[in-house]
Every structure is written in C-alpha cells, then in structure tokens.
PDB file of N, CA and C in Angstrom:
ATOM      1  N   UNK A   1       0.842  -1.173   0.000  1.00  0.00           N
ATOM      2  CA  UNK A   1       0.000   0.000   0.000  1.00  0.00           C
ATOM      3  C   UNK A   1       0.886   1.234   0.000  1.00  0.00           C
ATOM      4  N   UNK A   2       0.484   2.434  -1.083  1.00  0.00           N
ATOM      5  CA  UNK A   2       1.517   3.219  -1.045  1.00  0.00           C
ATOM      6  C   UNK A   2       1.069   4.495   0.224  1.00  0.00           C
ATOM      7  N   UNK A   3       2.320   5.292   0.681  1.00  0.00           N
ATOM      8  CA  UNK A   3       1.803   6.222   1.687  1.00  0.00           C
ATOM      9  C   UNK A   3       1.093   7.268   1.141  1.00  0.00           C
ATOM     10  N   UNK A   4       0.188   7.299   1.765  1.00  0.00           N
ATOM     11  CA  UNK A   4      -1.180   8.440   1.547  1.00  0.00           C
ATOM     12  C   UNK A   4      -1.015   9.705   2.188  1.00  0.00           C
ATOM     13  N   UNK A   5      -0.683  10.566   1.679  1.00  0.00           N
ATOM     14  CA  UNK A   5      -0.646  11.611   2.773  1.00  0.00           C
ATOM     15  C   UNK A   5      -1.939  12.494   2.503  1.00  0.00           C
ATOM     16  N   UNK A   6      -2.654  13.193   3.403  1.00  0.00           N
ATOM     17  CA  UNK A   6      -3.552  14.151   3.286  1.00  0.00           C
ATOM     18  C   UNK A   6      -3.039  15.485   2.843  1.00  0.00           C
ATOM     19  N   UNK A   7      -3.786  16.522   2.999  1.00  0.00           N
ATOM     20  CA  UNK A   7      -3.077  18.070   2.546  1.00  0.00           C
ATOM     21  C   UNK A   7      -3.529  19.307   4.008  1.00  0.00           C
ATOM     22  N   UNK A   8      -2.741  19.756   4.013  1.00  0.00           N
ATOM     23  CA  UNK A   8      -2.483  20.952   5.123  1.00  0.00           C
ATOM     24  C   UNK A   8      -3.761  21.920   4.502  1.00  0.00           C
ATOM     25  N   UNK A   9      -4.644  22.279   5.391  1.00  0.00           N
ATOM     26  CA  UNK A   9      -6.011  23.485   5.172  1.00  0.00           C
ATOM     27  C   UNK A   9      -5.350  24.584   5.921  1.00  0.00           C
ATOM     28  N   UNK A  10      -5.569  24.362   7.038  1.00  0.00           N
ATOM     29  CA  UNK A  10      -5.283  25.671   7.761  1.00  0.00           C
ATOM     30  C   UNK A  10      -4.600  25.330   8.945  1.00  0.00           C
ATOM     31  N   UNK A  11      -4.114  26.370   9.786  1.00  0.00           N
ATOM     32  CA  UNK A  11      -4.059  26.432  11.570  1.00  0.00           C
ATOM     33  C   UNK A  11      -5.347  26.981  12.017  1.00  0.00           C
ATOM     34  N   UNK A  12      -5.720  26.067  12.706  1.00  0.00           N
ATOM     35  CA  UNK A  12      -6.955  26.405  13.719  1.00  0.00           C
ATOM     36  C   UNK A  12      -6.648  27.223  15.363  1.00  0.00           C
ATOM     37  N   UNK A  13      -6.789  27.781  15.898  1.00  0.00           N
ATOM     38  CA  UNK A  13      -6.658  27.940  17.259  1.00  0.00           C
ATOM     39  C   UNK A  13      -6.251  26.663  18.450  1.00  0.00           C
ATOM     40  N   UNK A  14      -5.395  25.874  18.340  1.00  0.00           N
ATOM     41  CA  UNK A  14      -4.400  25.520  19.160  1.00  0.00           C
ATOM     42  C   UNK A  14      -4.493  23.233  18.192  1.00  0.00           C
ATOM     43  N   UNK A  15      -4.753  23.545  16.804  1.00  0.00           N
ATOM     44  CA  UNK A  15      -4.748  22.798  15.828  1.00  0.00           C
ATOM     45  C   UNK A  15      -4.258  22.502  14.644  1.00  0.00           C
ATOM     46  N   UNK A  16      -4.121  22.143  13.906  1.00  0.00           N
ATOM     47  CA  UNK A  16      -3.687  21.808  12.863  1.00  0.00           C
ATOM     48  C   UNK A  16      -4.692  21.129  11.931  1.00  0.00           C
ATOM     49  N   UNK A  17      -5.152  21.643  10.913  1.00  0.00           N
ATOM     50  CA  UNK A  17      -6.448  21.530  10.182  1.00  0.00           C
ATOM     51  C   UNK A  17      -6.591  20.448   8.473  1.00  0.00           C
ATOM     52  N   UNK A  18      -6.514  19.464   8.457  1.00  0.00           N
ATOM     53  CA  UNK A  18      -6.011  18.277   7.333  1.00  0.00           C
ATOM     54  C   UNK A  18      -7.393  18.459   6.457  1.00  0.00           C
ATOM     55  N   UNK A  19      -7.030  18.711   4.862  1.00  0.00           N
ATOM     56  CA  UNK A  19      -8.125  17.632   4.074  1.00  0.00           C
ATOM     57  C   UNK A  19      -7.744  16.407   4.625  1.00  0.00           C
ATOM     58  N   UNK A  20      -8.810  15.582   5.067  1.00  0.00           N
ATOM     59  CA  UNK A  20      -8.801  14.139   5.031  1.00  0.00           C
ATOM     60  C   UNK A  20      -9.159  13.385   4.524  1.00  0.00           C
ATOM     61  N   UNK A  21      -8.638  12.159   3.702  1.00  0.00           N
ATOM     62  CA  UNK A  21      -9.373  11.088   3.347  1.00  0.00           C
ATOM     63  C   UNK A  21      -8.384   9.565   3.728  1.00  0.00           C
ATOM     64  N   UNK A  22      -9.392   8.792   4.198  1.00  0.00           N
ATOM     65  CA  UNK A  22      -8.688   7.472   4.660  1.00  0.00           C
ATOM     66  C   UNK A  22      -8.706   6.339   3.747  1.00  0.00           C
ATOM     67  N   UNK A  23      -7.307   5.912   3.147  1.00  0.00           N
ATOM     68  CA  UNK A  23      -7.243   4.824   2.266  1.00  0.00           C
ATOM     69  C   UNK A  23      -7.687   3.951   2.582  1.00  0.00           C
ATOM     70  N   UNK A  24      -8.885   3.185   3.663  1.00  0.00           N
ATOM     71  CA  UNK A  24      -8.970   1.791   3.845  1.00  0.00           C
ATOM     72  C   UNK A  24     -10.175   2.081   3.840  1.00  0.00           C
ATOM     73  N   UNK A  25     -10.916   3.319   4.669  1.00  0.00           N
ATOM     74  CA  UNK A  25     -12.845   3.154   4.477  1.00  0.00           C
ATOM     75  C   UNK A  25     -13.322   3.969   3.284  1.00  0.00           C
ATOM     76  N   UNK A  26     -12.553   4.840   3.223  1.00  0.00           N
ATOM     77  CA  UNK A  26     -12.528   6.351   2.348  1.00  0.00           C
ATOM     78  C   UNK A  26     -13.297   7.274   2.699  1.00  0.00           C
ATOM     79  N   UNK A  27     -13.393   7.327   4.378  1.00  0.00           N
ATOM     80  CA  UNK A  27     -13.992   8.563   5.091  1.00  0.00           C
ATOM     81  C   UNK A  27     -13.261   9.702   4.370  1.00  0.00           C
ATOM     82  N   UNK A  28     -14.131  10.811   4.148  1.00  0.00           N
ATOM     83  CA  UNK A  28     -13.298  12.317   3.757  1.00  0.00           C
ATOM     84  C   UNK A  28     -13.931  13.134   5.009  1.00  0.00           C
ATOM     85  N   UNK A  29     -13.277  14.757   4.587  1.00  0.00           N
ATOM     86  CA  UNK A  29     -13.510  15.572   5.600  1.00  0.00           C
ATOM     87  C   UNK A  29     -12.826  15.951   5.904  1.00  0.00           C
ATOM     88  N   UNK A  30     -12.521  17.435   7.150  1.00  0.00           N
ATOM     89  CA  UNK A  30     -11.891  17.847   7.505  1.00  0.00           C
ATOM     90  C   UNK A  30     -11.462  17.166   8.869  1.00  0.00           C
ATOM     91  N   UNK A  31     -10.637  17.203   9.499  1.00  0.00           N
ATOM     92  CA  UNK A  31      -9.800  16.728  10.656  1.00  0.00           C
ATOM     93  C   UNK A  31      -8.664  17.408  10.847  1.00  0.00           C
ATOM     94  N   UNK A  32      -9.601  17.728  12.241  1.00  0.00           N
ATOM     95  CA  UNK A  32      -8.129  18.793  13.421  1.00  0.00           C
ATOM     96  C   UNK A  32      -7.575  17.663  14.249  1.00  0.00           C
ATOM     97  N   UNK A  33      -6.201  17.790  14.179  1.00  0.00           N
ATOM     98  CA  UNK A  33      -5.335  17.779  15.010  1.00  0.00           C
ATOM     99  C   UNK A  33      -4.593  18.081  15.498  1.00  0.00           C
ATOM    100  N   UNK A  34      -4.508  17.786  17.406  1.00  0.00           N
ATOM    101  CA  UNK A  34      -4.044  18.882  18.176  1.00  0.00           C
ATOM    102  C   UNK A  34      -2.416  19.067  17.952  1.00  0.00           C
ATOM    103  N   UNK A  35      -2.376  20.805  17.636  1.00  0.00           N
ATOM    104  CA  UNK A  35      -0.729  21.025  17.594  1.00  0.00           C
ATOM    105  C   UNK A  35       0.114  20.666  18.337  1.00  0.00           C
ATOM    106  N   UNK A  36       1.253  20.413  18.219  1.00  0.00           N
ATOM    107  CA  UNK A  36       2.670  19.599  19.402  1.00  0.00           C
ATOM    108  C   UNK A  36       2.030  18.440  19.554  1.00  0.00           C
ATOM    109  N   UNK A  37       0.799  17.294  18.098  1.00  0.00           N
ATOM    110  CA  UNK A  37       0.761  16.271  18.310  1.00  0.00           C
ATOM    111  C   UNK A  37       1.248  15.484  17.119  1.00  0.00           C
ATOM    112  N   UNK A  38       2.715  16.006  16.999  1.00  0.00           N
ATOM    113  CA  UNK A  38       3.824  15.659  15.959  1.00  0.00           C
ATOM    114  C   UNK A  38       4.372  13.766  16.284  1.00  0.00           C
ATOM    115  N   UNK A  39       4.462  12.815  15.559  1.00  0.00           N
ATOM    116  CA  UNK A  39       4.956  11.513  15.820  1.00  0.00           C
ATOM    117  C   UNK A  39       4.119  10.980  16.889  1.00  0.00           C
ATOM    118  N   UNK A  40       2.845  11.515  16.687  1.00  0.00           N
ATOM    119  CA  UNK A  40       1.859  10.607  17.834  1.00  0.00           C
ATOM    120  C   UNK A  40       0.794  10.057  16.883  1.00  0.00           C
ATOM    121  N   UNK A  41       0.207   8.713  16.942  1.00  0.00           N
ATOM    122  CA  UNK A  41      -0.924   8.166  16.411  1.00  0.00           C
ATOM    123  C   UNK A  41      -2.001   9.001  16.431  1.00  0.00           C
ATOM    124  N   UNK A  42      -2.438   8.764  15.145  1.00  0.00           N
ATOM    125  CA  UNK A  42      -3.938   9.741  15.130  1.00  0.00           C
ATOM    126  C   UNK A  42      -5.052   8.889  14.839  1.00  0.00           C
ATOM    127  N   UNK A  43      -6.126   8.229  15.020  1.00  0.00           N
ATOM    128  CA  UNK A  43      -7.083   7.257  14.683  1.00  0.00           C
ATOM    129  C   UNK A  43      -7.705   7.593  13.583  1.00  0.00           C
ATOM    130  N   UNK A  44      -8.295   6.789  12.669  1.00  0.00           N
ATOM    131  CA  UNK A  44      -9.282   7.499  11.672  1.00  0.00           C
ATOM    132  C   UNK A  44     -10.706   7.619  12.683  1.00  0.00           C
ATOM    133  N   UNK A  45     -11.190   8.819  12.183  1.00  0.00           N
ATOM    134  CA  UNK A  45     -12.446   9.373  12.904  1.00  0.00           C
ATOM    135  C   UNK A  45     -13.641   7.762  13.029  1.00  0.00           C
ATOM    136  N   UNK A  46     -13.507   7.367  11.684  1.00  0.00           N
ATOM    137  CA  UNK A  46     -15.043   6.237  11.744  1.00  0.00           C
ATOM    138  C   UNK A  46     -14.440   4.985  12.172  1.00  0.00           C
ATOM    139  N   UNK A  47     -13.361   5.028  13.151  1.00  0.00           N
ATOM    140  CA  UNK A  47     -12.713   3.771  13.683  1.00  0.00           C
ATOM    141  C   UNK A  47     -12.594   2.728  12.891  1.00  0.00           C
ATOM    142  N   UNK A  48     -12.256   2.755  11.690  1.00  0.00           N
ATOM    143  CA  UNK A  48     -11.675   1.419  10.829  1.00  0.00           C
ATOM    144  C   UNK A  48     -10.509   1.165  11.175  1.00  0.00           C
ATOM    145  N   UNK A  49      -9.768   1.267  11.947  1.00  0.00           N
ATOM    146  CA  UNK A  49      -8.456   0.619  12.375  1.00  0.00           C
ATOM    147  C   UNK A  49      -7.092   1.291  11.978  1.00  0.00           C
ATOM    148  N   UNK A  50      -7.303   2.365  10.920  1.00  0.00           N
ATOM    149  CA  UNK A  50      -6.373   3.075  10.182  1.00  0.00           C
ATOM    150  C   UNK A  50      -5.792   4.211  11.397  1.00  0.00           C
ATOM    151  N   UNK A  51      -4.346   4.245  11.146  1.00  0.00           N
ATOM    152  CA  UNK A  51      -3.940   5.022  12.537  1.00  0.00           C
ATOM    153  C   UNK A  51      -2.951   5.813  11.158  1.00  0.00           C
ATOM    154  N   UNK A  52      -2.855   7.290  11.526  1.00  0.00           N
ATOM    155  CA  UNK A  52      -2.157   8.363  10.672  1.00  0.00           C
ATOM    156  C   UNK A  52      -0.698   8.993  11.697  1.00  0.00           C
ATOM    157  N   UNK A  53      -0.163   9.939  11.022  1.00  0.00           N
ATOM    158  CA  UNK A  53       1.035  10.270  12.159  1.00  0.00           C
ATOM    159  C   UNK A  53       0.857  11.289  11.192  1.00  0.00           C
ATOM    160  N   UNK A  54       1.254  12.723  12.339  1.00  0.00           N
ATOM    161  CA  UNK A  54       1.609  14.012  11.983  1.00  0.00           C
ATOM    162  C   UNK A  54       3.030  14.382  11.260  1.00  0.00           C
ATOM    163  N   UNK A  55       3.275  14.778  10.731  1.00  0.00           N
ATOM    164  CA  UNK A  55       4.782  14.923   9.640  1.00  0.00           C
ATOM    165  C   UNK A  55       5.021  16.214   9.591  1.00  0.00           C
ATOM    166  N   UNK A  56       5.794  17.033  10.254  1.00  0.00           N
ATOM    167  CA  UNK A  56       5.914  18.177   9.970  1.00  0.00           C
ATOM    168  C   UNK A  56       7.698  18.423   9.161  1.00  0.00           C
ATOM    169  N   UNK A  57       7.617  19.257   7.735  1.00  0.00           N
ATOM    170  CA  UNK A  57       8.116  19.516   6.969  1.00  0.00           C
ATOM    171  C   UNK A  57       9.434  20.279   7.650  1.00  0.00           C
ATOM    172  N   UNK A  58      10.537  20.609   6.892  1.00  0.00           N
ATOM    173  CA  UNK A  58      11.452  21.442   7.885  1.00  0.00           C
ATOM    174  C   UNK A  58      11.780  22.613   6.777  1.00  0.00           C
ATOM    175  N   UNK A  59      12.164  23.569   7.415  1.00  0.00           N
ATOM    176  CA  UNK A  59      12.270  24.726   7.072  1.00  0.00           C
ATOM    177  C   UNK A  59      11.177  25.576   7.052  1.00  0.00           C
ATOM    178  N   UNK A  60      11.452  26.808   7.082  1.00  0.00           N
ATOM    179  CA  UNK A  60      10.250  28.201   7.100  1.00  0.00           C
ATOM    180  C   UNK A  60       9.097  27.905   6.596  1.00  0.00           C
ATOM    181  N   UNK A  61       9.145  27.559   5.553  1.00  0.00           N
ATOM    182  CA  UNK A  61       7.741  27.829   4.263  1.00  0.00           C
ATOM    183  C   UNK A  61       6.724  26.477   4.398  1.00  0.00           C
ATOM    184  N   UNK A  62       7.478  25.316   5.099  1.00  0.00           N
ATOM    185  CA  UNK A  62       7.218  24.289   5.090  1.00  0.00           C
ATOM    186  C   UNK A  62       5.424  23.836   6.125  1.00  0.00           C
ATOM    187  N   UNK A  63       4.638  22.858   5.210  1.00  0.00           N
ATOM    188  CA  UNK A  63       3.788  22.481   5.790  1.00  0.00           C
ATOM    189  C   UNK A  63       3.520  21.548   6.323  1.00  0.00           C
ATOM    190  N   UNK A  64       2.997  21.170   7.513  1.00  0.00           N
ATOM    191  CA  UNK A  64       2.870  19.367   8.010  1.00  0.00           C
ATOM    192  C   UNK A  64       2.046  18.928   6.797  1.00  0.00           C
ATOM    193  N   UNK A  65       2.180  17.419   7.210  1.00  0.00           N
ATOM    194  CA  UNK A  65       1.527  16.485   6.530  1.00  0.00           C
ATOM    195  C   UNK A  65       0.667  15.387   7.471  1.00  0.00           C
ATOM    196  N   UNK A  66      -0.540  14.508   7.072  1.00  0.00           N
ATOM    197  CA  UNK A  66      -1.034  13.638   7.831  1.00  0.00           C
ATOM    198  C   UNK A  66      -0.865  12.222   6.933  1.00  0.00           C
ATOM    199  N   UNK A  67       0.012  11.576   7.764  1.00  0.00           N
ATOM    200  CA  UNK A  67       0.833  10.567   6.713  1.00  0.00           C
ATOM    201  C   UNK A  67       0.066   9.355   7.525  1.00  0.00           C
ATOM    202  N   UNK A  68      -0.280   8.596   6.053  1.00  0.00           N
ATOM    203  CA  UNK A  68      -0.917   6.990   6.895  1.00  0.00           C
ATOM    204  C   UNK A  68       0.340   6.544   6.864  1.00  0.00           C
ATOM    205  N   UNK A  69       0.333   5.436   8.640  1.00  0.00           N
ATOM    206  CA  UNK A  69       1.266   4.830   9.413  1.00  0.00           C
ATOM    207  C   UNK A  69       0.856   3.201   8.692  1.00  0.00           C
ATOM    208  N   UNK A  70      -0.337   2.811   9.394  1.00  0.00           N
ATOM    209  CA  UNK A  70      -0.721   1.411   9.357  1.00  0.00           C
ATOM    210  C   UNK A  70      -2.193   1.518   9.680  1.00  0.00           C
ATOM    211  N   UNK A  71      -2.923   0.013   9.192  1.00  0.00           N
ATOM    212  CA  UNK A  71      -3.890  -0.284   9.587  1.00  0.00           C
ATOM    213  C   UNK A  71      -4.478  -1.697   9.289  1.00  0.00           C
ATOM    214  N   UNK A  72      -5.202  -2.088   9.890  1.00  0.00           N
ATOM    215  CA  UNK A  72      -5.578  -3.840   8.731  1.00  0.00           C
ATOM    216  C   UNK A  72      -5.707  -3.648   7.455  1.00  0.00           C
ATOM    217  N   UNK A  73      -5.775  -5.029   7.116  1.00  0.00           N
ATOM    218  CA  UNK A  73      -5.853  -5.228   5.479  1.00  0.00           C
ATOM    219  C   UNK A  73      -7.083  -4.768   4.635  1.00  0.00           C
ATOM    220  N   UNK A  74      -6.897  -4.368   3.392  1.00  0.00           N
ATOM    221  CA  UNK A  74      -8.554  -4.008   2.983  1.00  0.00           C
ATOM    222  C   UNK A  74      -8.955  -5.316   2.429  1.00  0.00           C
ATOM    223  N   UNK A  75     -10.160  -5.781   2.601  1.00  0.00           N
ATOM    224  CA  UNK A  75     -11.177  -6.454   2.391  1.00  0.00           C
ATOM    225  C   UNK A  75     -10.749  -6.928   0.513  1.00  0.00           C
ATOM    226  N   UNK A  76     -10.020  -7.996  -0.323  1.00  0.00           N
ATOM    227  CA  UNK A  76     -10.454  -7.779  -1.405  1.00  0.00           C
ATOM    228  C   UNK A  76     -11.756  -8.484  -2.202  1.00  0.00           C
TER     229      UNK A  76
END
C-alpha cells in the first residue's frame, strides 16, 4: 500500500487543520489535530483501524503532513 498523505487546510486555534481522506474506508472531511501532536498516532475518525502520524516539513515555508502509518488489510 503506497503512503497516503492528506493536505495541510489551515491552523486552527491551538490545531492543525487536514483535508482528510482514509485509504482503507474512504472517510473524507476535515480533521483537526491537536498542535505539538507531531509523531503521535492519530485514529481514523469512523474507527476502521487506520492510525495516521503528523509529519511536519522542515524549514520556514514548510507544511505538516497527515501521513498513513498502518492499519488492517482491505477487504479484497
């Protein structure tokens, strides 16, 4: 499975604001997650088992990312 990353929306007031979509259910939507929650598991919202990790970019201009980690297998 290749890595999926979501796309950076905005900063929210003490957040970090993702287009989301999850490669295993294909929930979309927006999803905040809490800032300084860099290299910590993030769950997918509709609990399919899919766990994401925060990625933040280096240098000035640079944006995080919400990178799929792991999750079970999809169904073929």
């Amino acid at each position: 499975m290749e890595a999926d990353s979501n796309t950076f929306v905005r900063y929210r007031s003490g957040s970090i604001v993702f287009a989301f979509r999850c490669p295993l259910c294909g929930t979309r939507g927006e999803l905040g997650v809490r800032d300084g929650n860099h290299n910590a598991l993030v769950p997918c919202p509709s609990r399919c088992g899919a766990q994401f990790m925060v990625r933040c970019g280096r240098g000035f201009f640079a944006k995080p990312t919400l990178e799929f980690a792991f999750g079970p297998r999809r169904k073929a």
